[in-house]
N, C-alpha and C. Protein backbone atom coordinates (compact mmCIF):
# COMPACT_ATOMS: atom_id res chain seq x y z
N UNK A 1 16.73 -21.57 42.61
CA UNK A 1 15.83 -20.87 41.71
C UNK A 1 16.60 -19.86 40.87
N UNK A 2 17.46 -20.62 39.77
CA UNK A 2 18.00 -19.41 38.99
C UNK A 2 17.44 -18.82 38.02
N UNK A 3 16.25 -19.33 37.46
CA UNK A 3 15.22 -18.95 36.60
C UNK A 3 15.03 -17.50 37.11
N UNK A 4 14.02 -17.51 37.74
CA UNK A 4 13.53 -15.66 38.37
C UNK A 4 14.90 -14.76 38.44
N UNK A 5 15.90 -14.98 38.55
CA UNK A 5 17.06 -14.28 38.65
C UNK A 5 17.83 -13.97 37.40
N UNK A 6 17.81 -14.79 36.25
CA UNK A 6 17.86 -14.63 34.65
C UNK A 6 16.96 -13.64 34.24
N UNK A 7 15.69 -13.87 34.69
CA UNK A 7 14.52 -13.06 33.73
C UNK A 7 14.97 -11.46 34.75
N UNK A 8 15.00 -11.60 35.89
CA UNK A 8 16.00 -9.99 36.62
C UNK A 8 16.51 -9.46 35.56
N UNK A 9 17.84 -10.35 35.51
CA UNK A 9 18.98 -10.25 35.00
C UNK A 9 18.72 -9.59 33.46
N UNK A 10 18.26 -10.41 33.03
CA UNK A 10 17.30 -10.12 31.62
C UNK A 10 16.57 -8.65 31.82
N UNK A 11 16.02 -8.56 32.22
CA UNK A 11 15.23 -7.09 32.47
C UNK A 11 16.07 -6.14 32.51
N UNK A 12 17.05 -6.51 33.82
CA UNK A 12 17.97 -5.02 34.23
C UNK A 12 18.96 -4.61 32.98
N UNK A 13 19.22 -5.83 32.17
CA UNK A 13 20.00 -5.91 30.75
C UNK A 13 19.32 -5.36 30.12
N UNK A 14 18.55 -5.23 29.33
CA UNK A 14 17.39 -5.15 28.41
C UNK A 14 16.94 -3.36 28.70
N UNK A 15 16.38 -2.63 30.38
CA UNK A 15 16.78 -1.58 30.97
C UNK A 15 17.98 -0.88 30.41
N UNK A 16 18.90 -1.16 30.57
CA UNK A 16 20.30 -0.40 30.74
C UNK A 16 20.39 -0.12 29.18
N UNK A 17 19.93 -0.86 28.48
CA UNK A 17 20.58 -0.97 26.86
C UNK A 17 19.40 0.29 26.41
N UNK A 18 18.12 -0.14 26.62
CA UNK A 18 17.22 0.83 26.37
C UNK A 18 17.38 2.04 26.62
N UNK A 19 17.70 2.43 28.02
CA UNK A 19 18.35 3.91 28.78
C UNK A 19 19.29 4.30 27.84
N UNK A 20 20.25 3.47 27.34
CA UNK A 20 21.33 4.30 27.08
C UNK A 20 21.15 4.34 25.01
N UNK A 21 20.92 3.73 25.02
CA UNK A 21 20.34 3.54 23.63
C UNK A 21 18.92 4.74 23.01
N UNK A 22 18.12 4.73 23.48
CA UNK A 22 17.14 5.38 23.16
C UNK A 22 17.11 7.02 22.34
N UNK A 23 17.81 7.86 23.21
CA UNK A 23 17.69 9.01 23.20
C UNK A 23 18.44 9.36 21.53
N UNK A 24 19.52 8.60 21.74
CA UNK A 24 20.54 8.77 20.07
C UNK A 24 19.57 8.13 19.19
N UNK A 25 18.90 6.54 19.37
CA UNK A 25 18.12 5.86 18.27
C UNK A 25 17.15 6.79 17.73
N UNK A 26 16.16 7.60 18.93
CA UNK A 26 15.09 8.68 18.09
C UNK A 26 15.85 9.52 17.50
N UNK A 27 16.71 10.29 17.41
CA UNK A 27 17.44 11.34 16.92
C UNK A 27 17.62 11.02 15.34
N UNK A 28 18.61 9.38 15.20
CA UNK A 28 18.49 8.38 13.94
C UNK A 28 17.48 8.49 13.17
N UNK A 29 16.42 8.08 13.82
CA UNK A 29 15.17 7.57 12.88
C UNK A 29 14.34 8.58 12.83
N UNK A 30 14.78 9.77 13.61
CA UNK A 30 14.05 11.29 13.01
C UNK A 30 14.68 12.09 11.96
N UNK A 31 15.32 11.85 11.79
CA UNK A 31 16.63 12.48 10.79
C UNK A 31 15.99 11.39 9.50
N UNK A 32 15.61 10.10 9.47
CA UNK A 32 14.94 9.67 8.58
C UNK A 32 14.08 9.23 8.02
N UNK A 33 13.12 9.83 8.53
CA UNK A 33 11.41 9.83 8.27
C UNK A 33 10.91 10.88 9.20
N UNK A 34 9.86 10.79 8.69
CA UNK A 34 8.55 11.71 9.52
C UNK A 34 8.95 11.82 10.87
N UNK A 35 9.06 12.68 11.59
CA UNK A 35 8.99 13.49 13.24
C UNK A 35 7.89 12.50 13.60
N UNK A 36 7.01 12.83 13.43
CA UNK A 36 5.46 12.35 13.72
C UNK A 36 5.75 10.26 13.94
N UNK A 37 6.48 9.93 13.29
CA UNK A 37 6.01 8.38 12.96
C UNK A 37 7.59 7.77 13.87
N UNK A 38 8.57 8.76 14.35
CA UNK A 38 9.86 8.19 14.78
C UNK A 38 9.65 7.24 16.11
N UNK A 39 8.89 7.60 16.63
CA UNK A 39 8.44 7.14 18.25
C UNK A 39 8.09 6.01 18.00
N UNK A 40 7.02 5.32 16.72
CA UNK A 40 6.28 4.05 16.30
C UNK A 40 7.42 2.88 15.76
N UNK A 41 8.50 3.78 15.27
CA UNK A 41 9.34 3.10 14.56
C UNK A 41 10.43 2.78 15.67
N UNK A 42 10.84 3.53 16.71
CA UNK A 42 11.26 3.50 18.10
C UNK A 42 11.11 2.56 18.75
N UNK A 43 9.85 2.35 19.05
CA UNK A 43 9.48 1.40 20.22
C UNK A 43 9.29 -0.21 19.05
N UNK A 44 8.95 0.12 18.12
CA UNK A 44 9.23 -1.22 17.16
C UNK A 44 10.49 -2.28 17.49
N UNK A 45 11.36 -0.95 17.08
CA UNK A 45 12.71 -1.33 17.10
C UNK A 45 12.83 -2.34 18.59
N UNK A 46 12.45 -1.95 19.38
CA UNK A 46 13.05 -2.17 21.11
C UNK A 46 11.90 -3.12 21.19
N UNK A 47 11.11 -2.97 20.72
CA UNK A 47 10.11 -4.39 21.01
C UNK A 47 10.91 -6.30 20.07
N UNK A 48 10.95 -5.86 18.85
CA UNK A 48 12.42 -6.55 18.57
C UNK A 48 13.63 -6.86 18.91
N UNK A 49 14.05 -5.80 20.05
CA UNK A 49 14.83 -6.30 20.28
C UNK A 49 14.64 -7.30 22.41
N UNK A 50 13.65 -6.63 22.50
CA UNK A 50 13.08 -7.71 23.38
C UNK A 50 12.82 -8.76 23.27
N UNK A 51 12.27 -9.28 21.80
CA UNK A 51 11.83 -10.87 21.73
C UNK A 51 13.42 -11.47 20.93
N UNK A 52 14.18 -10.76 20.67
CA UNK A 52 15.70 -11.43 20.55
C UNK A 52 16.63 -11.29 21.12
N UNK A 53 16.52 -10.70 22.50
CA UNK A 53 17.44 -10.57 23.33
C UNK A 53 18.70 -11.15 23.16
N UNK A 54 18.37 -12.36 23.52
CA UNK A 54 19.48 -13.43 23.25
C UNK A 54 20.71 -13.13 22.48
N UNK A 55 20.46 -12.51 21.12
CA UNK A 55 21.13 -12.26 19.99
C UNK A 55 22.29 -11.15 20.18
N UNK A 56 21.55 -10.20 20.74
CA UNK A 56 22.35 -8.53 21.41
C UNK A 56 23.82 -9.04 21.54
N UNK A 57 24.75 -8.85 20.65
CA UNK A 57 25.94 -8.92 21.08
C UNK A 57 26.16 -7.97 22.27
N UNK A 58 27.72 -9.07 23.24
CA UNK A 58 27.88 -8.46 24.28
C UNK A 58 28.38 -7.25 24.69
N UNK A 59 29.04 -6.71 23.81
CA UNK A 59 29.57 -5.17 23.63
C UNK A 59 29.01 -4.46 23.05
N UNK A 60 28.74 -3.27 24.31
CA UNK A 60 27.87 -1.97 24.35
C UNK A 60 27.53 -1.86 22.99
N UNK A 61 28.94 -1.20 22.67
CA UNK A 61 28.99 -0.57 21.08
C UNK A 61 28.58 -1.40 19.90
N UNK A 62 28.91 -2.75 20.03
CA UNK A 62 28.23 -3.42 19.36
C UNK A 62 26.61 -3.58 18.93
N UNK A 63 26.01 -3.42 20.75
CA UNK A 63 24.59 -3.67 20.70
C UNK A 63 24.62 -2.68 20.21
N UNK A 64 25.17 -1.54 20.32
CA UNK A 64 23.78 0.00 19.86
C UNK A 64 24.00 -0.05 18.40
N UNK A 65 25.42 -0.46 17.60
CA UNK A 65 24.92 -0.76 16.29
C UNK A 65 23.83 -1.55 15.67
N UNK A 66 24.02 -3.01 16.28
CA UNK A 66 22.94 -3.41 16.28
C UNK A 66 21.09 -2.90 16.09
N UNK A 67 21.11 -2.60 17.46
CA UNK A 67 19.67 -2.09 17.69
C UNK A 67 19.59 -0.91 16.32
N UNK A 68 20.47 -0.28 15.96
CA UNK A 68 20.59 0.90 14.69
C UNK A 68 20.52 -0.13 13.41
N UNK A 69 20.50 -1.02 13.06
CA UNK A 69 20.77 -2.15 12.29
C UNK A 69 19.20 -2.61 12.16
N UNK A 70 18.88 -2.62 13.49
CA UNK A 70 17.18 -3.22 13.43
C UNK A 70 15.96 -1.90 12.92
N UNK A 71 16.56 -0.66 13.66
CA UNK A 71 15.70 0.39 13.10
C UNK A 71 16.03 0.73 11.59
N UNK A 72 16.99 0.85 10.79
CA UNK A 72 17.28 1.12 9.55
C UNK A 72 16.46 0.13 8.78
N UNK A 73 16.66 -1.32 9.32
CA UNK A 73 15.22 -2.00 8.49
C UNK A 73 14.31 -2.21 8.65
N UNK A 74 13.51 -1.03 9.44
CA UNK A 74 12.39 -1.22 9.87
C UNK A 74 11.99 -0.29 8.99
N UNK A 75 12.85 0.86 8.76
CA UNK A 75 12.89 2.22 7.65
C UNK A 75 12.58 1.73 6.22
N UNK A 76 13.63 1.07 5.80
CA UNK A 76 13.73 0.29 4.72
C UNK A 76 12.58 -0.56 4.48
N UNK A 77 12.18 -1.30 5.09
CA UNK A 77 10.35 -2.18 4.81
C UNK A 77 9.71 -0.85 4.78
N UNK A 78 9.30 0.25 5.35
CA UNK A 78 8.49 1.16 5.30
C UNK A 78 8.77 1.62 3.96
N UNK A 79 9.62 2.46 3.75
CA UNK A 79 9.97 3.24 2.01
C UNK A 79 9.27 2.10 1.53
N UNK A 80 9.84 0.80 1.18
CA UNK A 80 9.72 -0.12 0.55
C UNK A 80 8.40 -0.36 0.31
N UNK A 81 7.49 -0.27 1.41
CA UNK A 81 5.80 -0.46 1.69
C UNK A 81 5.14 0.99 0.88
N UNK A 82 5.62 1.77 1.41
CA UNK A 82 5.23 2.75 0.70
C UNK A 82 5.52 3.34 -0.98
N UNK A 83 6.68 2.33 -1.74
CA UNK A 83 6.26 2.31 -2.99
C UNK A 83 5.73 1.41 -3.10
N UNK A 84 6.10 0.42 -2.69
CA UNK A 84 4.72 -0.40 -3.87
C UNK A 84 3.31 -0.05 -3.64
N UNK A 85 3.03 0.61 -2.23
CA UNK A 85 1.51 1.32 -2.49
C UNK A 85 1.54 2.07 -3.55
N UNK A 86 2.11 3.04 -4.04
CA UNK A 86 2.24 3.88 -4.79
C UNK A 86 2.08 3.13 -6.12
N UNK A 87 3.03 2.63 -6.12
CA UNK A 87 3.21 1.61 -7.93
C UNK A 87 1.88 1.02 -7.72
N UNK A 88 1.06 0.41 -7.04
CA UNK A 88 -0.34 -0.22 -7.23
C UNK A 88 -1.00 0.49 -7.42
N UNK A 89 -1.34 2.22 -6.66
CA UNK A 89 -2.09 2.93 -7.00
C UNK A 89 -1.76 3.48 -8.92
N UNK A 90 -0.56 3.77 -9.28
CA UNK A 90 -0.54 3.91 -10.69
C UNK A 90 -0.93 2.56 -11.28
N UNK A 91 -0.32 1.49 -11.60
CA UNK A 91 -1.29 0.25 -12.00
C UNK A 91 -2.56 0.65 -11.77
N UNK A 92 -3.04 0.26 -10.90
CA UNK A 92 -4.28 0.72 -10.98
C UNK A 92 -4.78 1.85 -11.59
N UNK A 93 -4.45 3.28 -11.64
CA UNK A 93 -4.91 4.22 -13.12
C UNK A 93 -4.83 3.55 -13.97
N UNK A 94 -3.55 3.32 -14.42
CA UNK A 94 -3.62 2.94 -16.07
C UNK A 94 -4.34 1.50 -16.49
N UNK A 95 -4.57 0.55 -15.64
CA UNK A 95 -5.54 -0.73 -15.66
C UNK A 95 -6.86 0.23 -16.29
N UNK A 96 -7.28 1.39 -15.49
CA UNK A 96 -8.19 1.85 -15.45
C UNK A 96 -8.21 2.69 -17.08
N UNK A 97 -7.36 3.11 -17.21
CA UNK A 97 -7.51 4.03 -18.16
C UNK A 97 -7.55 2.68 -19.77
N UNK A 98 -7.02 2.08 -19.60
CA UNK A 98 -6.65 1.02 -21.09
C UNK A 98 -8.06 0.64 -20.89
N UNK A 99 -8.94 0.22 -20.00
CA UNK A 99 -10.38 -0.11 -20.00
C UNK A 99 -11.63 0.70 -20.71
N UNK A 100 -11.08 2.07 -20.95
CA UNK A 100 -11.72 3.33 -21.71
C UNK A 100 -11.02 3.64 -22.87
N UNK A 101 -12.31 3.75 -23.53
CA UNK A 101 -12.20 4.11 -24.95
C UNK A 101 -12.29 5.66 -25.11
N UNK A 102 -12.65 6.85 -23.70
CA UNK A 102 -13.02 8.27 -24.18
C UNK A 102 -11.96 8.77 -24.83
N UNK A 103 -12.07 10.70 -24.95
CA UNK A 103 -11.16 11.56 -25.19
C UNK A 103 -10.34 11.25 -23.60
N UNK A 104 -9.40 12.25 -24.56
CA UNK A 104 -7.97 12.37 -23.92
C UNK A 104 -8.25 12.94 -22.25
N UNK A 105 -9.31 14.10 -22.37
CA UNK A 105 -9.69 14.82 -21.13
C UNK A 105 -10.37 13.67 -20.22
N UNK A 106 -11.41 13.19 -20.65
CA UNK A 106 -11.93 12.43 -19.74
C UNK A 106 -11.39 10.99 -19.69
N UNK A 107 -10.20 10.52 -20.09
CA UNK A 107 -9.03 9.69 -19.44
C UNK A 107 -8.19 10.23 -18.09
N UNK A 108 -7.65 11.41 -18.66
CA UNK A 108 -7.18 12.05 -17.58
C UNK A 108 -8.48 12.29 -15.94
N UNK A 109 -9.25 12.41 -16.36
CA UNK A 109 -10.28 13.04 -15.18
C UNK A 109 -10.81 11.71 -14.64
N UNK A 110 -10.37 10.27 -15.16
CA UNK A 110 -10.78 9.29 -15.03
C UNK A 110 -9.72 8.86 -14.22
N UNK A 111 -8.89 9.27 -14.59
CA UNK A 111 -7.45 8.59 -14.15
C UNK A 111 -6.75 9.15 -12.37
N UNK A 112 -7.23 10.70 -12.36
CA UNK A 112 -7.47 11.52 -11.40
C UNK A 112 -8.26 11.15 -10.25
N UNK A 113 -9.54 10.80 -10.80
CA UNK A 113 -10.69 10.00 -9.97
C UNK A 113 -10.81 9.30 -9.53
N UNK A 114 -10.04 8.04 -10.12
CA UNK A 114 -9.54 6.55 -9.34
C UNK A 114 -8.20 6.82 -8.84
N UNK A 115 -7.32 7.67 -8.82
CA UNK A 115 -6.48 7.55 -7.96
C UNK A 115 -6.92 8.65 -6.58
N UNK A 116 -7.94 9.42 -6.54
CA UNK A 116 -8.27 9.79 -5.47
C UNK A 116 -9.52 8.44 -4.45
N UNK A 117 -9.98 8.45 -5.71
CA UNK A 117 -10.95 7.04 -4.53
C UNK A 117 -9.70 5.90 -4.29
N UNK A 118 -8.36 5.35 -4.87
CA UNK A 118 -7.83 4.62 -4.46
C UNK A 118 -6.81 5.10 -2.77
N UNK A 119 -6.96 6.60 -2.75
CA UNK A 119 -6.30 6.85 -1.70
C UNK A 119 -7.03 6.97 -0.77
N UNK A 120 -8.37 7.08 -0.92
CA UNK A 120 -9.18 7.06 0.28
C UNK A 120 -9.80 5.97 1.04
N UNK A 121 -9.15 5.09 0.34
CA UNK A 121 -10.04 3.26 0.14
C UNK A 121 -8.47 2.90 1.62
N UNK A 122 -9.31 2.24 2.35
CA UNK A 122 -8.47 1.51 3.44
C UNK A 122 -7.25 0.97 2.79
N UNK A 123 -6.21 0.61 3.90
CA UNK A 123 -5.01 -0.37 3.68
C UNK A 123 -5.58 -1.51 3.38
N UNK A 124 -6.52 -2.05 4.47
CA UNK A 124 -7.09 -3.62 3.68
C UNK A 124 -7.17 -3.50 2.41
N UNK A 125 -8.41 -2.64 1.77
CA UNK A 125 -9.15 -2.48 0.70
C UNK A 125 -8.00 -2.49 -0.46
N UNK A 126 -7.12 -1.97 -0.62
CA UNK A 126 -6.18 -1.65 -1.31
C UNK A 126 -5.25 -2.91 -1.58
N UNK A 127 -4.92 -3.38 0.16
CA UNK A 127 -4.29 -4.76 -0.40
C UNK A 127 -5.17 -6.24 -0.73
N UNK A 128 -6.43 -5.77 -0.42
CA UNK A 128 -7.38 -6.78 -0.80
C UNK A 128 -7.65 -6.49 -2.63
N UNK A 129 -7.50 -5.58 -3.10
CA UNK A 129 -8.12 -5.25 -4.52
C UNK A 129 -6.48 -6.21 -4.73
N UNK A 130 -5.69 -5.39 -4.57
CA UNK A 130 -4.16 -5.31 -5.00
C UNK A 130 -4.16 -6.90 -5.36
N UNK A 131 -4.09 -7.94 -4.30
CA UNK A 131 -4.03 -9.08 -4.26
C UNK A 131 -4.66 -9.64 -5.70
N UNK A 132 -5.86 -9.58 -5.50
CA UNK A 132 -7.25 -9.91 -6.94
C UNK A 132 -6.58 -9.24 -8.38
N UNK A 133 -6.74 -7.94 -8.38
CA UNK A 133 -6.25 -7.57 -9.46
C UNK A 133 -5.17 -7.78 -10.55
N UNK A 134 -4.17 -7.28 -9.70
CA UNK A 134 -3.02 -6.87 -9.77
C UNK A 134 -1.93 -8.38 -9.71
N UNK A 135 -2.25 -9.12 -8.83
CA UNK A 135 -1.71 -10.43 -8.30
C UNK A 135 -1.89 -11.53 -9.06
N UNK A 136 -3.07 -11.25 -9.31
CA UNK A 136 -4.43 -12.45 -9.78
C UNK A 136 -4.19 -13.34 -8.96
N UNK A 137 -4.42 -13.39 -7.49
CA UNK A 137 -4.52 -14.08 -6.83
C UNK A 137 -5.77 -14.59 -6.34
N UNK A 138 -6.25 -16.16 -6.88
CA UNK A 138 -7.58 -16.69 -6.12
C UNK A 138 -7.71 -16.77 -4.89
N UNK A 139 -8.94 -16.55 -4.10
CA UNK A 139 -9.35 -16.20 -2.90
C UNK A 139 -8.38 -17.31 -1.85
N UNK A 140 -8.45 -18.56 -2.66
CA UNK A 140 -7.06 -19.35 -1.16
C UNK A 140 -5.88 -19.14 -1.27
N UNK A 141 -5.54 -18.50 -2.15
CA UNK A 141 -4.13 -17.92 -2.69
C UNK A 141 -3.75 -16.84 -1.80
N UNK A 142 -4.59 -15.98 -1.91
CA UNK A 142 -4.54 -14.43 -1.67
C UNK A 142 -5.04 -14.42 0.24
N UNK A 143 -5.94 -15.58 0.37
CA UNK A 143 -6.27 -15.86 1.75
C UNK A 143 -4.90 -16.06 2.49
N UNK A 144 -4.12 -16.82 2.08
CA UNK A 144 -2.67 -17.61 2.52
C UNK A 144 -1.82 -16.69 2.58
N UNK A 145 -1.66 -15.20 1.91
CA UNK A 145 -0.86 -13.95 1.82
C UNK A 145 -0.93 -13.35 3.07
N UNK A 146 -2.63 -13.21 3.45
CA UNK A 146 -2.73 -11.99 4.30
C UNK A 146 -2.86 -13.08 5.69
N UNK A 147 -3.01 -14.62 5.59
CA UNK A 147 -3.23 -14.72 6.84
C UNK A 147 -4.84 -15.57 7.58
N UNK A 148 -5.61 -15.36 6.43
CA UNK A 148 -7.05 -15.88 6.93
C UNK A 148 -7.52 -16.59 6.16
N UNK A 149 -9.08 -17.12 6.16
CA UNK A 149 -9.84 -18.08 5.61
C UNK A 149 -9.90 -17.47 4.22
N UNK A 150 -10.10 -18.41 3.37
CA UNK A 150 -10.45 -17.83 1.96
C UNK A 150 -12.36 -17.02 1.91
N UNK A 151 -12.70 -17.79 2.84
CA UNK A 151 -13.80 -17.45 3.08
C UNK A 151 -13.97 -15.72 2.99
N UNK A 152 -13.38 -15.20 4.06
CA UNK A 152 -12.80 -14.14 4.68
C UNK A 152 -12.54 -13.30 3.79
N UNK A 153 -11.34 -13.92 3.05
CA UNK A 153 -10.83 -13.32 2.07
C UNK A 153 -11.82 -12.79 0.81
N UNK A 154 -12.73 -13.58 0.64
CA UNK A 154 -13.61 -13.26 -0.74
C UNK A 154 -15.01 -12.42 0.11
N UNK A 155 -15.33 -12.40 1.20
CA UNK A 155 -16.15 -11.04 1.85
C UNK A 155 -15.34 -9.69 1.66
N UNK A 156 -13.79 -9.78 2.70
CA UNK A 156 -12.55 -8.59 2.34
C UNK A 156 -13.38 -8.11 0.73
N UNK A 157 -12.83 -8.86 -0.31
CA UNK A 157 -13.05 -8.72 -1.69
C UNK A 157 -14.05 -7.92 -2.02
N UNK A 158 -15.08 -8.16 -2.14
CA UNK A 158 -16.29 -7.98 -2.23
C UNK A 158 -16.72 -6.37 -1.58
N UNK A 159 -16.15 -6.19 -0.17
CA UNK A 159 -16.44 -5.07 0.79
C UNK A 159 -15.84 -4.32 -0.23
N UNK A 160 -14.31 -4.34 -0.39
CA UNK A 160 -13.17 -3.70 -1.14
C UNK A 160 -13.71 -3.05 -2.33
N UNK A 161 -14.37 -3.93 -3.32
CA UNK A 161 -15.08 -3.44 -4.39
C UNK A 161 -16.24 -2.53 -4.66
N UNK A 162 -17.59 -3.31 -3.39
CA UNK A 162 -17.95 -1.77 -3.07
C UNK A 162 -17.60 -0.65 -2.61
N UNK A 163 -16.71 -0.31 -1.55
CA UNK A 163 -16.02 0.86 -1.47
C UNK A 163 -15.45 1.74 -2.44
N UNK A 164 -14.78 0.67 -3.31
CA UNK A 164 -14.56 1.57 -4.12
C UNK A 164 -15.05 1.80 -5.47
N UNK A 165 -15.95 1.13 -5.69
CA UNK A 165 -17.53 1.49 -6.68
C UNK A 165 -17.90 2.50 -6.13
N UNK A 166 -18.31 3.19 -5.01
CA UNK A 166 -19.14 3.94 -4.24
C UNK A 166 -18.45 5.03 -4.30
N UNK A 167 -17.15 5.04 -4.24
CA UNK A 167 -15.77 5.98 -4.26
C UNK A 167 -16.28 6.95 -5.75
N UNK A 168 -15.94 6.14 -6.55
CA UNK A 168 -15.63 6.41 -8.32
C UNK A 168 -17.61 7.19 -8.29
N UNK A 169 -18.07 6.17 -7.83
CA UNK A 169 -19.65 6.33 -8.54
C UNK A 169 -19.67 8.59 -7.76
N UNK A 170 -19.33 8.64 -6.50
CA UNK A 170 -19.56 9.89 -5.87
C UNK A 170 -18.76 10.74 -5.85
N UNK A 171 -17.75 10.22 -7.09
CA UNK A 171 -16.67 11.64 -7.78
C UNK A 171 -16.87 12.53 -8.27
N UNK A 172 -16.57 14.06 -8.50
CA UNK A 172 -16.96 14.91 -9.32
C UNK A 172 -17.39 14.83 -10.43
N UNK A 173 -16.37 13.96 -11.55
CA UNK A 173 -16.39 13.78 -12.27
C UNK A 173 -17.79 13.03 -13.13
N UNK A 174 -18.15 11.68 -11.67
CA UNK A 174 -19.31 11.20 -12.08
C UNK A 174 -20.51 11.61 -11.29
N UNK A 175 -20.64 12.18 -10.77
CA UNK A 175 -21.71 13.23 -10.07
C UNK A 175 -23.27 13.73 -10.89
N UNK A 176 -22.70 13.87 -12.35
CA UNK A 176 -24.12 14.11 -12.78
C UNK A 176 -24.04 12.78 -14.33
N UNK A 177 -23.43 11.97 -14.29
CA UNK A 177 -23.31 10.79 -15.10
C UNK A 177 -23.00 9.48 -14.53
N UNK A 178 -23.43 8.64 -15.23
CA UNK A 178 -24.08 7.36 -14.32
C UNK A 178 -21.79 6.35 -15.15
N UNK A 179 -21.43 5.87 -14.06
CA UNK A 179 -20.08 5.36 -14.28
C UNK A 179 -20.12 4.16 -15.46
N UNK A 180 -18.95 4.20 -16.75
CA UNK A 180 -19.41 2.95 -17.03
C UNK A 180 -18.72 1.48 -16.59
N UNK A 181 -17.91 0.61 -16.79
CA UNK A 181 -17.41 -0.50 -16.26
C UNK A 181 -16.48 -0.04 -15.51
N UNK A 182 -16.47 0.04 -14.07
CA UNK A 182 -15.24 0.38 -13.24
C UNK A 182 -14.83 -0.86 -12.28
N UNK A 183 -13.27 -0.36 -12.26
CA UNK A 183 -12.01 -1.77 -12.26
C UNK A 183 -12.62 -2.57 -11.45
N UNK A 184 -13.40 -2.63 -10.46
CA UNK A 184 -13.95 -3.85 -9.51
C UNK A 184 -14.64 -4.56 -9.84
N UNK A 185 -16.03 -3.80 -11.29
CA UNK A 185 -16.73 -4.63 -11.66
C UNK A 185 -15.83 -5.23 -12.97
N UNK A 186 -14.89 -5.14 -13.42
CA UNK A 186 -14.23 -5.84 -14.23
C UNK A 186 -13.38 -7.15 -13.21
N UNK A 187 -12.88 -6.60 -11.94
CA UNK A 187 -12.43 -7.87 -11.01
C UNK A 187 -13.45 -9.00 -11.29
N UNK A 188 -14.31 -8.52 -10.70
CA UNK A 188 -15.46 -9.54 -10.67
C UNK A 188 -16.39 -10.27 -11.60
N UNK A 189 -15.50 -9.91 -13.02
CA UNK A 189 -15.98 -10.84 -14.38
C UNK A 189 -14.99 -11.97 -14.41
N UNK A 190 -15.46 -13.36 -14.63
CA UNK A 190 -14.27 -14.42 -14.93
C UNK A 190 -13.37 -14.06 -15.59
């Protein structure tokens, strides 16, 4: 039975690298991002490197570069995730703003308004608009991105749009004036 004695073996490996690895990796990935988010990005890392074990070159020093190799791009997809949220949320103003004909002030207060309802609107919501909008991706298109039925995908849609109709409609700005074409109900014209 050398099986049960591999997966040991495997464990007590996998143990030892973690022990000795850990304490320097948080130090790494606190030094480059958020305090708050290093632990998520931590155990990421080591959960990766559990389902590739295999891979861990055999020298120490090697692995801990390594495993530092796996957290740096775990960093890197994050920044990375976090502009293009950003660049979608501006697209999205200025989509918004070229759609209006007002003064200069109430572009700006328009522009203000949808980027506060776009930050309050879920991760789905955001990458569900994002997809439609921004993508022009049709519902089996955009279904095939995230993973699910197109079905799915065009409810997502739909939720997404009211949210953030409901967002814009209960802004300061439109509070005592009724909104006129906002970006979802323009999604939702052929």
């Amino acid at each position: 039975m050398s099986y049960p004695s591999r997966a040991a073996d495997s464990q007590r490996a996998f143990r030892f690298l973690y022990e000795s690895a850990y304490a320097d990796l948080l130090k790494f990935v606190q030094r480059r991002t958020d305090p708050a988010n290093a632990e998520d990005v931590v155990a990421e890392t080591f959960l990766i490197v559990w389902r590739r074990f295999q891979e861990v070159p055999g020298n120490q020093d090697d692995a801990r570069a390594w495993i530092f190799g796996i957290a740096r791009n775990l960093l890197l997809n994050a920044r990375r995730s976090e502009q293009r949220q950003q660049a979608l949320g501006v697209r999205l103003a200025e989509a918004s703003m070229e759609s209006q004909s007002d003064s200069h002030a109430d572009l700006v207060s328009s522009r203000v308004d949808l980027s506060r309802a776009w930050a309050l609107l879920s991760e789905v919501h955001q990458e569900t608009l994002g997809l439609s909008v921004f993508e022009n991706l049709a519902a089996p298109q955009a279904a095939l991105v995230v993973g699910i039925s197109p079905v799915a995908f065009r409810l997502r849609l739909t939720r997404a749009r009211r949210a953030l109709r409901l967002l814009l409609e209960h802004s300061p700005q439109n509070a005592h004036a009724t909104p006129t074409t906002t970006l979802s109900e323009q999604a939702s014209t052929p």
